[in-house]
C-alpha atoms as a PDB file:
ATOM      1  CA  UNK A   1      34.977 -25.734 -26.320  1.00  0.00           C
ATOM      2  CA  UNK A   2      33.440 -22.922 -25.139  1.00  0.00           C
ATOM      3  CA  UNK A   3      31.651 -23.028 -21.333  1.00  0.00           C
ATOM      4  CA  UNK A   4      28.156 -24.043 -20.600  1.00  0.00           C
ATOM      5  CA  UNK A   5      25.522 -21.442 -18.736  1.00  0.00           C
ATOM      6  CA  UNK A   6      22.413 -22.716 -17.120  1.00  0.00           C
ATOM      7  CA  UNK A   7      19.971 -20.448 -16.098  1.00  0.00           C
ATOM      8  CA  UNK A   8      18.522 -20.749 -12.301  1.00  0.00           C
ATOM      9  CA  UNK A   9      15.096 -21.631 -13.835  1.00  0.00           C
ATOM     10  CA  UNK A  10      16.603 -24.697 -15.803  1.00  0.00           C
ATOM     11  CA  UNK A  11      18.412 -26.075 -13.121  1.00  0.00           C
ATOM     12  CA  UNK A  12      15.183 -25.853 -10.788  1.00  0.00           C
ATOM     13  CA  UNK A  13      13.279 -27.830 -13.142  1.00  0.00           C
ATOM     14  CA  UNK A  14      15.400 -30.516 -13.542  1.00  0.00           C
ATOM     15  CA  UNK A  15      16.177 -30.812 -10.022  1.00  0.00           C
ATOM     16  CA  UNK A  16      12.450 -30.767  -9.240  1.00  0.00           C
ATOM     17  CA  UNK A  17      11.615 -33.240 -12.252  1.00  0.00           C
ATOM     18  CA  UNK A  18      14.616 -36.277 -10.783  1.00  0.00           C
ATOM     19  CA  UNK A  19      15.402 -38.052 -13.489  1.00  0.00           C
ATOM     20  CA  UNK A  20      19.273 -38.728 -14.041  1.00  0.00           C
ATOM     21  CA  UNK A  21      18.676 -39.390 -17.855  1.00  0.00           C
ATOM     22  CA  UNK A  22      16.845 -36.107 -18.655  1.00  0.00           C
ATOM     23  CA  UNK A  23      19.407 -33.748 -16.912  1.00  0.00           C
ATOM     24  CA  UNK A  24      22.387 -35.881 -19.435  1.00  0.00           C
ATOM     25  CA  UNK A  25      20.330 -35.664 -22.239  1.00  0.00           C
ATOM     26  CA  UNK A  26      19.839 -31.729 -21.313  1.00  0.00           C
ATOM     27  CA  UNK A  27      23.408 -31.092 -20.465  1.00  0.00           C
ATOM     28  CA  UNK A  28      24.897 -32.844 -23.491  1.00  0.00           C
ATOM     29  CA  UNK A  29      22.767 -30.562 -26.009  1.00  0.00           C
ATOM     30  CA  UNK A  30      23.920 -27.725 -24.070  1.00  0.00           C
ATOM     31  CA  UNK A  31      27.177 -27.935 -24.397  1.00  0.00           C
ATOM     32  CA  UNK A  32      26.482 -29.606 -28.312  1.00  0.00           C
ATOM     33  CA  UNK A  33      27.979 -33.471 -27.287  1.00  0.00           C
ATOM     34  CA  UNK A  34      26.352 -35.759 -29.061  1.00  0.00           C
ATOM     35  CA  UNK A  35      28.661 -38.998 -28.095  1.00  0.00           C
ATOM     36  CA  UNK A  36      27.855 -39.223 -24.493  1.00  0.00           C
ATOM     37  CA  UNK A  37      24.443 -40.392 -24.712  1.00  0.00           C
ATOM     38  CA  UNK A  38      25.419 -43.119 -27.663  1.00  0.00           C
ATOM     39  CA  UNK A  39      25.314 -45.845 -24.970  1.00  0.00           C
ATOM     40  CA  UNK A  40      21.209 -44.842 -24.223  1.00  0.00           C
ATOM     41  CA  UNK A  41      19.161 -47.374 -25.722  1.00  0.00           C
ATOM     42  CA  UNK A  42      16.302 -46.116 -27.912  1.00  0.00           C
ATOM     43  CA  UNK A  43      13.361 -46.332 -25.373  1.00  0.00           C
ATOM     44  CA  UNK A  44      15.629 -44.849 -22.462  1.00  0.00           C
ATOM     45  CA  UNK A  45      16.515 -41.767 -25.307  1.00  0.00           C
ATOM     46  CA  UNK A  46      13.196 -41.139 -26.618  1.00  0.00           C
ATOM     47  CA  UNK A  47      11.675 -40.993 -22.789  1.00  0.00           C
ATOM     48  CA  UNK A  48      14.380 -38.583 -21.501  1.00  0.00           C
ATOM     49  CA  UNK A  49      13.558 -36.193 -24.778  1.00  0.00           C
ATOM     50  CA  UNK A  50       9.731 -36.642 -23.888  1.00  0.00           C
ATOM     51  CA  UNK A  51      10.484 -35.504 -20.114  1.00  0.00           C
ATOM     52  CA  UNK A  52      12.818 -32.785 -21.486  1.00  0.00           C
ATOM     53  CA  UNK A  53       9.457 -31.310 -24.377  1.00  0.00           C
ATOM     54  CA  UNK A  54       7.300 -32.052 -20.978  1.00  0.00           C
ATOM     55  CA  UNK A  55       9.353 -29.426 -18.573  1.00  0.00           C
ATOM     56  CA  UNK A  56      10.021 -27.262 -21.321  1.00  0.00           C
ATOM     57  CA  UNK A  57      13.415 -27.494 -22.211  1.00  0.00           C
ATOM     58  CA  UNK A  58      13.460 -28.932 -25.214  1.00  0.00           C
ATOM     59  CA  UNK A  59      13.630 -26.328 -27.822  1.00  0.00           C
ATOM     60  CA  UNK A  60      14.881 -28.608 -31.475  1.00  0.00           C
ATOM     61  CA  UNK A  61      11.316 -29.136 -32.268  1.00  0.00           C
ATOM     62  CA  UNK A  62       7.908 -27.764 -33.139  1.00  0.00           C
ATOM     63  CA  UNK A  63       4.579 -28.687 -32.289  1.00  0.00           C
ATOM     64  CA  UNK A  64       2.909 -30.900 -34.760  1.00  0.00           C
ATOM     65  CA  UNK A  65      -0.385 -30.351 -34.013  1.00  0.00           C
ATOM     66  CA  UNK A  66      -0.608 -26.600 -33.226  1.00  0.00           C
ATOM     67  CA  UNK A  67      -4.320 -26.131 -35.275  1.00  0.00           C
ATOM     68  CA  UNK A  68      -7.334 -28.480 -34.645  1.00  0.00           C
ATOM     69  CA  UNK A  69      -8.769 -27.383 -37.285  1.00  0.00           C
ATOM     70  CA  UNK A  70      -6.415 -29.093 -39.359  1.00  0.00           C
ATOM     71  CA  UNK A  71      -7.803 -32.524 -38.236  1.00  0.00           C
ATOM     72  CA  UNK A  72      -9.837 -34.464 -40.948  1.00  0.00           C
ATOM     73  CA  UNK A  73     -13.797 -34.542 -40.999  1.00  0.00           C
ATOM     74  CA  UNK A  74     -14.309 -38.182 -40.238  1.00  0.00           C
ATOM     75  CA  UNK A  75     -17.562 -39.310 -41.455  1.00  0.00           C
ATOM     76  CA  UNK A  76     -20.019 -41.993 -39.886  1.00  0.00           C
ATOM     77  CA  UNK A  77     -18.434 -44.706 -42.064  1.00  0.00           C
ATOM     78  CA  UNK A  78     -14.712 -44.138 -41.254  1.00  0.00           C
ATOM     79  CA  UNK A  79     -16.407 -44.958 -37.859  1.00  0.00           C
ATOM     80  CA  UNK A  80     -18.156 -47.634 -39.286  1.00  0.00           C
ATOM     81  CA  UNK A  81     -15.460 -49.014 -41.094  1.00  0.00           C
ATOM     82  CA  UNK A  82     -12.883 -49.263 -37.954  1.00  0.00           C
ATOM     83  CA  UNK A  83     -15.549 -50.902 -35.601  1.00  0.00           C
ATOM     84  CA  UNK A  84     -15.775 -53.899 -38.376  1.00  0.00           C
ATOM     85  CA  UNK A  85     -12.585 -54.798 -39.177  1.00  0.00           C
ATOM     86  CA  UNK A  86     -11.196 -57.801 -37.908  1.00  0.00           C
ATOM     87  CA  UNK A  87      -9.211 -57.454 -34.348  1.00  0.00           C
ATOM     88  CA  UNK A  88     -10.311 -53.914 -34.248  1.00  0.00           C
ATOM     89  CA  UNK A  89      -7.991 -52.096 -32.187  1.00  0.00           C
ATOM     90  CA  UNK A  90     -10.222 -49.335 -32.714  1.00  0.00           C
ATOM     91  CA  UNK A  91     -13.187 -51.270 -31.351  1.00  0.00           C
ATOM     92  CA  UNK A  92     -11.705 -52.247 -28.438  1.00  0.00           C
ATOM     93  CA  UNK A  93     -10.205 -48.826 -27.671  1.00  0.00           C
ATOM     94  CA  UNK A  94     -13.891 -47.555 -27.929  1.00  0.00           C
ATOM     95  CA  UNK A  95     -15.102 -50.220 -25.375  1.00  0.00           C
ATOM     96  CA  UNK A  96     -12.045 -49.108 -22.913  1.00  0.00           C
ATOM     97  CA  UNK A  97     -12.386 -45.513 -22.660  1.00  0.00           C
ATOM     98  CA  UNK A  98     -16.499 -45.814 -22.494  1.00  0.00           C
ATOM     99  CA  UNK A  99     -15.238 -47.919 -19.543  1.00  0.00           C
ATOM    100  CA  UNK A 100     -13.015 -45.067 -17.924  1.00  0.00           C
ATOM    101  CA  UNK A 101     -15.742 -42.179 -18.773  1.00  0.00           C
ATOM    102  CA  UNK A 102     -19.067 -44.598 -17.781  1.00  0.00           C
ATOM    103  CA  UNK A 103     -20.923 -43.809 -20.904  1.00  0.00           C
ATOM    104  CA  UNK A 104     -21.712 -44.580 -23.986  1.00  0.00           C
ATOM    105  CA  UNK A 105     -19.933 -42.603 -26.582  1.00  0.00           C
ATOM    106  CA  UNK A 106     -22.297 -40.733 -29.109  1.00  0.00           C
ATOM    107  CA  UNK A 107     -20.899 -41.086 -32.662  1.00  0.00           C
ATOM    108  CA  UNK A 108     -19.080 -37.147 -32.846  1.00  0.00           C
ATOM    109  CA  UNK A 109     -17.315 -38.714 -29.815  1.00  0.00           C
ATOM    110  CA  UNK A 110     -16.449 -41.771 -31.835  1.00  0.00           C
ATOM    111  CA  UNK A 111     -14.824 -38.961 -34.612  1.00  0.00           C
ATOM    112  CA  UNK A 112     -12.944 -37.427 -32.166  1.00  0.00           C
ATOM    113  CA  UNK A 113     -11.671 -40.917 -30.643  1.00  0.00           C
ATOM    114  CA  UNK A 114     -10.757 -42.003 -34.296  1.00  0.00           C
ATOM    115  CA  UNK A 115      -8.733 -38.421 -35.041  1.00  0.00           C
ATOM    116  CA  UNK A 116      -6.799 -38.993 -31.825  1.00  0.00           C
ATOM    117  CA  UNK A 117      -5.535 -42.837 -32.577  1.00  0.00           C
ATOM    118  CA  UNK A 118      -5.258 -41.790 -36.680  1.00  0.00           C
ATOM    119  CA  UNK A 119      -4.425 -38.039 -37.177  1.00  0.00           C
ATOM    120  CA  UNK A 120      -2.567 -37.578 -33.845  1.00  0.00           C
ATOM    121  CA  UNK A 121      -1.268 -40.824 -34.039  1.00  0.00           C
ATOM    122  CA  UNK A 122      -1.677 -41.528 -30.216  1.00  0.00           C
ATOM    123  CA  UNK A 123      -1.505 -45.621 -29.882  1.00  0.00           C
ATOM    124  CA  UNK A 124      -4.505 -47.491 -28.267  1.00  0.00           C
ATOM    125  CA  UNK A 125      -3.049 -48.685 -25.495  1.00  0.00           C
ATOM    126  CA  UNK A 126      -1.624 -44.980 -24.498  1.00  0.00           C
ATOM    127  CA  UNK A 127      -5.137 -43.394 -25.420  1.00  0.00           C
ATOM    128  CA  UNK A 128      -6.764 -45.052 -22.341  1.00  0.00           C
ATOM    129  CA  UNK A 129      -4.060 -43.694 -20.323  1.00  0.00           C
ATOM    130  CA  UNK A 130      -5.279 -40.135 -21.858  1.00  0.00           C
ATOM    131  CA  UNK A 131      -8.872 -40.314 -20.622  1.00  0.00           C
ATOM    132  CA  UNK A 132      -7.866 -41.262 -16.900  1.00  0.00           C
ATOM    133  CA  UNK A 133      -5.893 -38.815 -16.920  1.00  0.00           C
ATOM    134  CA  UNK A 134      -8.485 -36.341 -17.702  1.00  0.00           C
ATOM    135  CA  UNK A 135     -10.913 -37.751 -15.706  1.00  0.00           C
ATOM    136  CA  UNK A 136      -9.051 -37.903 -12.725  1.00  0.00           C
ATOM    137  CA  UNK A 137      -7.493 -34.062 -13.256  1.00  0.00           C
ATOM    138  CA  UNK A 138     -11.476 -32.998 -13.311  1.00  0.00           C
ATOM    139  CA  UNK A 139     -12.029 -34.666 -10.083  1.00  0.00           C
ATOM    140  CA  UNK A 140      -9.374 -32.925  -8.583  1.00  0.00           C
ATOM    141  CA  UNK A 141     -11.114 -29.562  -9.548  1.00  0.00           C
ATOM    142  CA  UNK A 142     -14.061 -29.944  -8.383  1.00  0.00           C
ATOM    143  CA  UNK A 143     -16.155 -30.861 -11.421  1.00  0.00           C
ATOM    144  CA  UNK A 144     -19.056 -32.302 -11.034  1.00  0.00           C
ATOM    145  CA  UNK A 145     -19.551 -34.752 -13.985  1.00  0.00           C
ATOM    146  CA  UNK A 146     -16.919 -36.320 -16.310  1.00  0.00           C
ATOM    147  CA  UNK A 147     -14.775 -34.620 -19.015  1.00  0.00           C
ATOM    148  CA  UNK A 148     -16.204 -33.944 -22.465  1.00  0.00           C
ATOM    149  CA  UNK A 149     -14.709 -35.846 -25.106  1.00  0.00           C
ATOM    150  CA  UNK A 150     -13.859 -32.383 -26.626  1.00  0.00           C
ATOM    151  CA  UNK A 151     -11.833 -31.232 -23.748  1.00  0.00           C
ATOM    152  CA  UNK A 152     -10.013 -35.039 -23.867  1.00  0.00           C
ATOM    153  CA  UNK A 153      -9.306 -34.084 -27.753  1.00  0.00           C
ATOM    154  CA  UNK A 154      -7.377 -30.995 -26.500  1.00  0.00           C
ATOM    155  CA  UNK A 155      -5.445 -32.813 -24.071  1.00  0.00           C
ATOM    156  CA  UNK A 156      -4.545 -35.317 -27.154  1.00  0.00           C
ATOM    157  CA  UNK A 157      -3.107 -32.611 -29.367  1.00  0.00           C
ATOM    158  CA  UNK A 158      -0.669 -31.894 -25.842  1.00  0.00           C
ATOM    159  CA  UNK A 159      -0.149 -35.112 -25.581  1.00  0.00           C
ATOM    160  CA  UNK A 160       0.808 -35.614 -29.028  1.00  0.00           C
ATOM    161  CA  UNK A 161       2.845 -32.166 -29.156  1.00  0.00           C
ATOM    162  CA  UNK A 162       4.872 -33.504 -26.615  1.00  0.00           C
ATOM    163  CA  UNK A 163       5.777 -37.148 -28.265  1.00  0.00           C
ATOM    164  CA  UNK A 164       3.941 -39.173 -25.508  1.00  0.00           C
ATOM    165  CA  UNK A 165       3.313 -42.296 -27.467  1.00  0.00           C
ATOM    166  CA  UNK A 166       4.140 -45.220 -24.801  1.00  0.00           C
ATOM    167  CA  UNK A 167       3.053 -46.409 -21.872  1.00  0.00           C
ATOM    168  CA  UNK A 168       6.441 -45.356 -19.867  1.00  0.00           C
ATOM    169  CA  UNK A 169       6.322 -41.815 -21.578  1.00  0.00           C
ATOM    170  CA  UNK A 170       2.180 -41.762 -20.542  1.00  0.00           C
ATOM    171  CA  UNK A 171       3.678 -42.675 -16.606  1.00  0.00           C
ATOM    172  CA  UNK A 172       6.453 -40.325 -16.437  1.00  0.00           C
ATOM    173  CA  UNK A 173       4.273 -37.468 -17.819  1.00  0.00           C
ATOM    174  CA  UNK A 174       1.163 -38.209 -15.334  1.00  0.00           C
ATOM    175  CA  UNK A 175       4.185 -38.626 -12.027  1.00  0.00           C
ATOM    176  CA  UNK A 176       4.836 -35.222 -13.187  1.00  0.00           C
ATOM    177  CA  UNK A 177       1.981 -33.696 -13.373  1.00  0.00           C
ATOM    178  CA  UNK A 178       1.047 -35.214  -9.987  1.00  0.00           C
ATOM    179  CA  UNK A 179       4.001 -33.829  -8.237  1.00  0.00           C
ATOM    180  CA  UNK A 180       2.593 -30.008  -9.814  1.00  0.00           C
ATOM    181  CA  UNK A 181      -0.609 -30.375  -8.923  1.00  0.00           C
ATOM    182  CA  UNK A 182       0.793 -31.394  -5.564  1.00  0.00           C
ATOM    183  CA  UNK A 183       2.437 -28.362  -5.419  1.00  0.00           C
ATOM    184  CA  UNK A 184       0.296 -25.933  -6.516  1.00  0.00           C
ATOM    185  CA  UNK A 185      -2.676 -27.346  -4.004  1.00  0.00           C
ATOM    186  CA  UNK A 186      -0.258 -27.074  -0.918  1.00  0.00           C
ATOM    187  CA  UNK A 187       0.343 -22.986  -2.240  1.00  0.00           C
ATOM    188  CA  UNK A 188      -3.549 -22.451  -2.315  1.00  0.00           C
ATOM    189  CA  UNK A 189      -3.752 -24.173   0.937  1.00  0.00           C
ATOM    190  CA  UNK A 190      -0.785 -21.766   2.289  1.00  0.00           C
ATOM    191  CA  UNK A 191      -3.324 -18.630   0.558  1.00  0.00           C
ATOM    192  CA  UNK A 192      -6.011 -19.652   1.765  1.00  0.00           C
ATOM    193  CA  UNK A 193      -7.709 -20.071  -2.231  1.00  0.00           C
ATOM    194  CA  UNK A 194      -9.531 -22.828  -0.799  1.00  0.00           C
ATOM    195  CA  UNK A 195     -12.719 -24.030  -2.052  1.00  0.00           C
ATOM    196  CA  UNK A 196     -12.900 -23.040  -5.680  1.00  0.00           C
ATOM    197  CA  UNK A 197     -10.999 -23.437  -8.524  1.00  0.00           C
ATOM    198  CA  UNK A 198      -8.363 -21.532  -9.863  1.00  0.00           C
ATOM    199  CA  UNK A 199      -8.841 -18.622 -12.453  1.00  0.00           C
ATOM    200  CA  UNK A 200      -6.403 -19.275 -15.373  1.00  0.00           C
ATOM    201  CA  UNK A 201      -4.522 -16.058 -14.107  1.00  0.00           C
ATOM    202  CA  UNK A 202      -3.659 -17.094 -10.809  1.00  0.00           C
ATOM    203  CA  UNK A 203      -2.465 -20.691 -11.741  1.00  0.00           C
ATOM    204  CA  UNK A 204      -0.275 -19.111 -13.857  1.00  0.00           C
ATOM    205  CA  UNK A 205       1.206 -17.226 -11.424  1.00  0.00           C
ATOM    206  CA  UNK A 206       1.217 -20.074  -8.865  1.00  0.00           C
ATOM    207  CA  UNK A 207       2.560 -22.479 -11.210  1.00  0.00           C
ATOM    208  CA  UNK A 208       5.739 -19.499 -11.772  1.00  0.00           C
ATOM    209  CA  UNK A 209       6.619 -19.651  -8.243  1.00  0.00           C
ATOM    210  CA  UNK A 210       6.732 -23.093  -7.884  1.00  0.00           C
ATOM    211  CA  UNK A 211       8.720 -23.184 -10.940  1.00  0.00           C
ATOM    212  CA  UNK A 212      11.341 -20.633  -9.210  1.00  0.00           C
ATOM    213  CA  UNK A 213      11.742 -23.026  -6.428  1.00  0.00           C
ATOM    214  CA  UNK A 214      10.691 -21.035  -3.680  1.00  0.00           C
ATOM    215  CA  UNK A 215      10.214 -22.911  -0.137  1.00  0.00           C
ATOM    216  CA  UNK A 216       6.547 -22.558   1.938  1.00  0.00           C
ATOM    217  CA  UNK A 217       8.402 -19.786   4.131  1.00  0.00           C
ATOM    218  CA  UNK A 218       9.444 -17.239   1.711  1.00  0.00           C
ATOM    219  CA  UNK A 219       5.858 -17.289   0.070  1.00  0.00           C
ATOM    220  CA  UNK A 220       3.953 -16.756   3.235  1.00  0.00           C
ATOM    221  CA  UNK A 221       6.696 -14.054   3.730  1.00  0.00           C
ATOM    222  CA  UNK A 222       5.783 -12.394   0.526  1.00  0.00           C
ATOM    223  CA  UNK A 223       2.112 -12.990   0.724  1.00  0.00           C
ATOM    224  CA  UNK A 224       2.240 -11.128   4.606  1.00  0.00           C
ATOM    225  CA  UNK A 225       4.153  -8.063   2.689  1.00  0.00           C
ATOM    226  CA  UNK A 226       1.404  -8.190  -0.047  1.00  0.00           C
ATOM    227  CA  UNK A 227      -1.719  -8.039   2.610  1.00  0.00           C
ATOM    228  CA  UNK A 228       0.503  -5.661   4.922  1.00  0.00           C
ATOM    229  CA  UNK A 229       0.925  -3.368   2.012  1.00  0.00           C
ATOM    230  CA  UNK A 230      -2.363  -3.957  -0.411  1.00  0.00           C
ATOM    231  CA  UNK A 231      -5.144  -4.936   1.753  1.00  0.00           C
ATOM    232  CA  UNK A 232      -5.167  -8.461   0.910  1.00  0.00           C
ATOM    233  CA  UNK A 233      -3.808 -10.937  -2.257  1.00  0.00           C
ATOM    234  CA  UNK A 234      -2.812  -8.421  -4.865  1.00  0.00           C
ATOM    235  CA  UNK A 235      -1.114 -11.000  -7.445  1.00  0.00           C
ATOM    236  CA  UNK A 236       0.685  -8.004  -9.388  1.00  0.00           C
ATOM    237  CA  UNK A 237       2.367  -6.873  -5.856  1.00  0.00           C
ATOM    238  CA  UNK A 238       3.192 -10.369  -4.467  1.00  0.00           C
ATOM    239  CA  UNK A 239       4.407 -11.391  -8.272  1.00  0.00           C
ATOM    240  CA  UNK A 240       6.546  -8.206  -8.023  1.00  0.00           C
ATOM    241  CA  UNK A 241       8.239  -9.033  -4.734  1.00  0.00           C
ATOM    242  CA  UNK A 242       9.175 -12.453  -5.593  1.00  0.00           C
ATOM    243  CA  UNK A 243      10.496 -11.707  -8.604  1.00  0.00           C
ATOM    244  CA  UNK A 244      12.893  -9.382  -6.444  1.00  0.00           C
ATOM    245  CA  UNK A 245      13.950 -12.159  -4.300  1.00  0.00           C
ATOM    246  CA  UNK A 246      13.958 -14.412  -7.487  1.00  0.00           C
ATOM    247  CA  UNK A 247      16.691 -12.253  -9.268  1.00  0.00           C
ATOM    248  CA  UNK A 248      19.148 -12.234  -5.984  1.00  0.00           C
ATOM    249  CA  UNK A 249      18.497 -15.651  -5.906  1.00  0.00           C
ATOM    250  CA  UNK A 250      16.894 -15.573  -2.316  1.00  0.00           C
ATOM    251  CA  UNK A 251      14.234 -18.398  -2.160  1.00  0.00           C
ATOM    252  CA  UNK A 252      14.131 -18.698   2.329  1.00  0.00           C
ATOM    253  CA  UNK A 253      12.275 -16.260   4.407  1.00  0.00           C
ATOM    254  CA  UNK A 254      15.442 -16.593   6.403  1.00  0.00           C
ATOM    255  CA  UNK A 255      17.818 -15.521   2.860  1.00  0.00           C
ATOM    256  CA  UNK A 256      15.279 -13.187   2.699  1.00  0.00           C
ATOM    257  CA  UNK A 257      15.324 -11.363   6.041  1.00  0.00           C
ATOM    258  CA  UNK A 258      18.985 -11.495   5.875  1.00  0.00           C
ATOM    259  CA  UNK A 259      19.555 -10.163   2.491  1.00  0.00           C
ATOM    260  CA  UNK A 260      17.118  -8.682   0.519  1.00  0.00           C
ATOM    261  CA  UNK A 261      18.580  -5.442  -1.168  1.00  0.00           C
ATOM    262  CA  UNK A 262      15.715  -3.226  -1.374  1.00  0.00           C
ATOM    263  CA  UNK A 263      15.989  -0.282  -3.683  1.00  0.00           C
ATOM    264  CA  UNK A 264      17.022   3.054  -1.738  1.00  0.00           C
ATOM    265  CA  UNK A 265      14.495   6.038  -1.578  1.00  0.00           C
ATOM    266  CA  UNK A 266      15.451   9.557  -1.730  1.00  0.00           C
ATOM    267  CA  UNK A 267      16.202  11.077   1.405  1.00  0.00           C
ATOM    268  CA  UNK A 268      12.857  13.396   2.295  1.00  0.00           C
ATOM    269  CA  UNK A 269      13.208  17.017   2.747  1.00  0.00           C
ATOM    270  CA  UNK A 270      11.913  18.943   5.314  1.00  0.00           C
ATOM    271  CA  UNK A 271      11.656  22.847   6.008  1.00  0.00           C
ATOM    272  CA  UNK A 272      14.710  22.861   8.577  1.00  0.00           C
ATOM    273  CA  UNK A 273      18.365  23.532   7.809  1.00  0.00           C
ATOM    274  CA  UNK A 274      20.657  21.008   8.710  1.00  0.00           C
ATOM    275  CA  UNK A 275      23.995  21.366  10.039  1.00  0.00           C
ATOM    276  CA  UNK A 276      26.916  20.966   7.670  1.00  0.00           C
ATOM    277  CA  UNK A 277      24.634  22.024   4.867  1.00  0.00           C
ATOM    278  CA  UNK A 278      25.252  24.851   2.366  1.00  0.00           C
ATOM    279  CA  UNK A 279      23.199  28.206   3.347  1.00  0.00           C
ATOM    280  CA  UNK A 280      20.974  29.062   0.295  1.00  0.00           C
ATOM    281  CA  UNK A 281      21.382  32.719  -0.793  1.00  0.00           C
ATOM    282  CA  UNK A 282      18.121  33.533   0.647  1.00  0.00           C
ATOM    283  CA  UNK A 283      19.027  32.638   4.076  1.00  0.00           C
ATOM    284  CA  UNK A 284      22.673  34.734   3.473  1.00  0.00           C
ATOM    285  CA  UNK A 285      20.945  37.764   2.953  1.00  0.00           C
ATOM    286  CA  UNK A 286      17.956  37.360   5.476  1.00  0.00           C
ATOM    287  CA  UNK A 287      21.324  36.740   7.944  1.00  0.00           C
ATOM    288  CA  UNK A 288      22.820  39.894   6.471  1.00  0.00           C
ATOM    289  CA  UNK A 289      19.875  42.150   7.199  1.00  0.00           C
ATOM    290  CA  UNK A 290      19.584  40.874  10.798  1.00  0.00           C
ATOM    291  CA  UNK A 291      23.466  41.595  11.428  1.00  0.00           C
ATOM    292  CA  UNK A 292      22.825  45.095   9.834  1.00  0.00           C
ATOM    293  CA  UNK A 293      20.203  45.661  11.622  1.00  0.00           C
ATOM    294  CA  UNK A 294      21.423  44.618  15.269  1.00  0.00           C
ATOM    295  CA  UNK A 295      24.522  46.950  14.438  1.00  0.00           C
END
């Protein structure tokens, strides 16, 4: 059997994501053993492959859901039609999540709602789960009023893309996402980005640092060089240095400091002759003349 390599990146983001059963389940498709995790039960398999799509490391399947256009045109009656059958699930789903959002939905939300539980397959009991989610994401950035049902639809098709179709799978994924938005709030805090929201650009970048695993130090470190160097927050220079530091693997101000293998510059030339260099052969015959001419 050949040997297993992990990349720095991988490691980081199971490390960072603490679950025992997602590292196995990671590990034993690495190195192709499929008899190790025969002993998982169903549930405890299916939630460390969710956690594995979730974190990106899961690379045996494709989305599903990749085009909303795709989705069906469901018509006032397929509305209709859920709302009145007996023990509608769908009914009460539509009286929870008017619930979580304080409205009352309009009847192209009710569409959308129905394409979530039918086309995306999302069960009612996880789709509830879905809108607080949302709802409490746009708090956290600011916004002013509740999400739209059509930005709840895209966070379905996610949602759906990355097999999140239980309650535990729902909890995991949200504990996750806390702990990022955790993170990335304590780097804006540490940049000073305070105030507003984050262009799509920077939490990008943001997001890549945290993902690298570097600690509070070695940012502020980085971000000093950038100002010292640019001004102020250039992201192209800071993203530049830290993907220095990232590729010796130095992720401390204090690793940093000690050492950080900057590329060498070419001596600089000056006007003078320096001892133990060769004479040009315009200086040998200017030192010619002179001897001739003291003679």
């Amino acid at each position: 059997m050949s040997d297993v390599i992990l990349s720095t990146q991988s490691i980081r983001k199971l490390l960072a994501a603490g679950n025992g059963d997602c590292a196995l389940l990671y590990l034993c498709r690495a190195a192709e053993l499929s008899d190790v995790t025969t002993g998982f039960s169903l549930p405890r398999l299916e939630s460390a492959a969710s956690l594995l799509r979730q974190l990106g490391l899961d690379e045996s399947t494709d989305p599903r859901f990749q085009q909303s256009e795709q989705r069906p045109e469901y018509t006032e009656e397929d509305v209709r039609r859920q709302m009145e059958l007996p023990r509608s699930g769908f009914r009460k789903l539509v009286g929870e999540v008017q619930r979580c959002l304080g409205r009352t939905l309009s009847t192209e939300d009710l569409k959308l709602l129905l394409g979530m539980e039918e086309y995306l397959g999302l069960p009612v009991e996880v789709i509830p789960m879905l809108v607080r989610f949302c709802v409490e994401r746009s708090r956290a950035r600011g916004a002013g009023r509740m999400p739209a049902m059509r930005s709840i639809e895209k966070e379905a098709y996610h949602w759906a893309d990355l097999g999140i179709d239980t309650l535990e799978k729902a909890a995991a994924f949200m504990q996750s996402e806390t702990r990022r938005n955790s993170r990335l709030g304590a780097l804006c805090e540490l940049l000073g980005l305070t105030g507003r929201r984050l262009t799509p650009t920077e939490e990008r970048y943001l997001q890549a640092w945290a993902e690298m695993g570097f600690a509070d130090d070695a940012i502020a470190l980085a971000y000093d060089k950038t100002c010292a160097n640019t001004g102020g927050l250039t992201w192209k220079y800071m993203n530049s240095i830290l993907e220095r530091w990232n590729a010796q693997g130095l992720y401390t101000a204090e690793q940093v400091q000690t050492l950080d293998r900057k590329p060498a510059s070419a001596p600089r030339k000056s006007g003078y002759q320096h001892h133990g260099e060769a004479l040009s052969p315009m200086l040998v015959e200017a030192a010619r003349k002179m001897l001739e001419e003291e003679s």
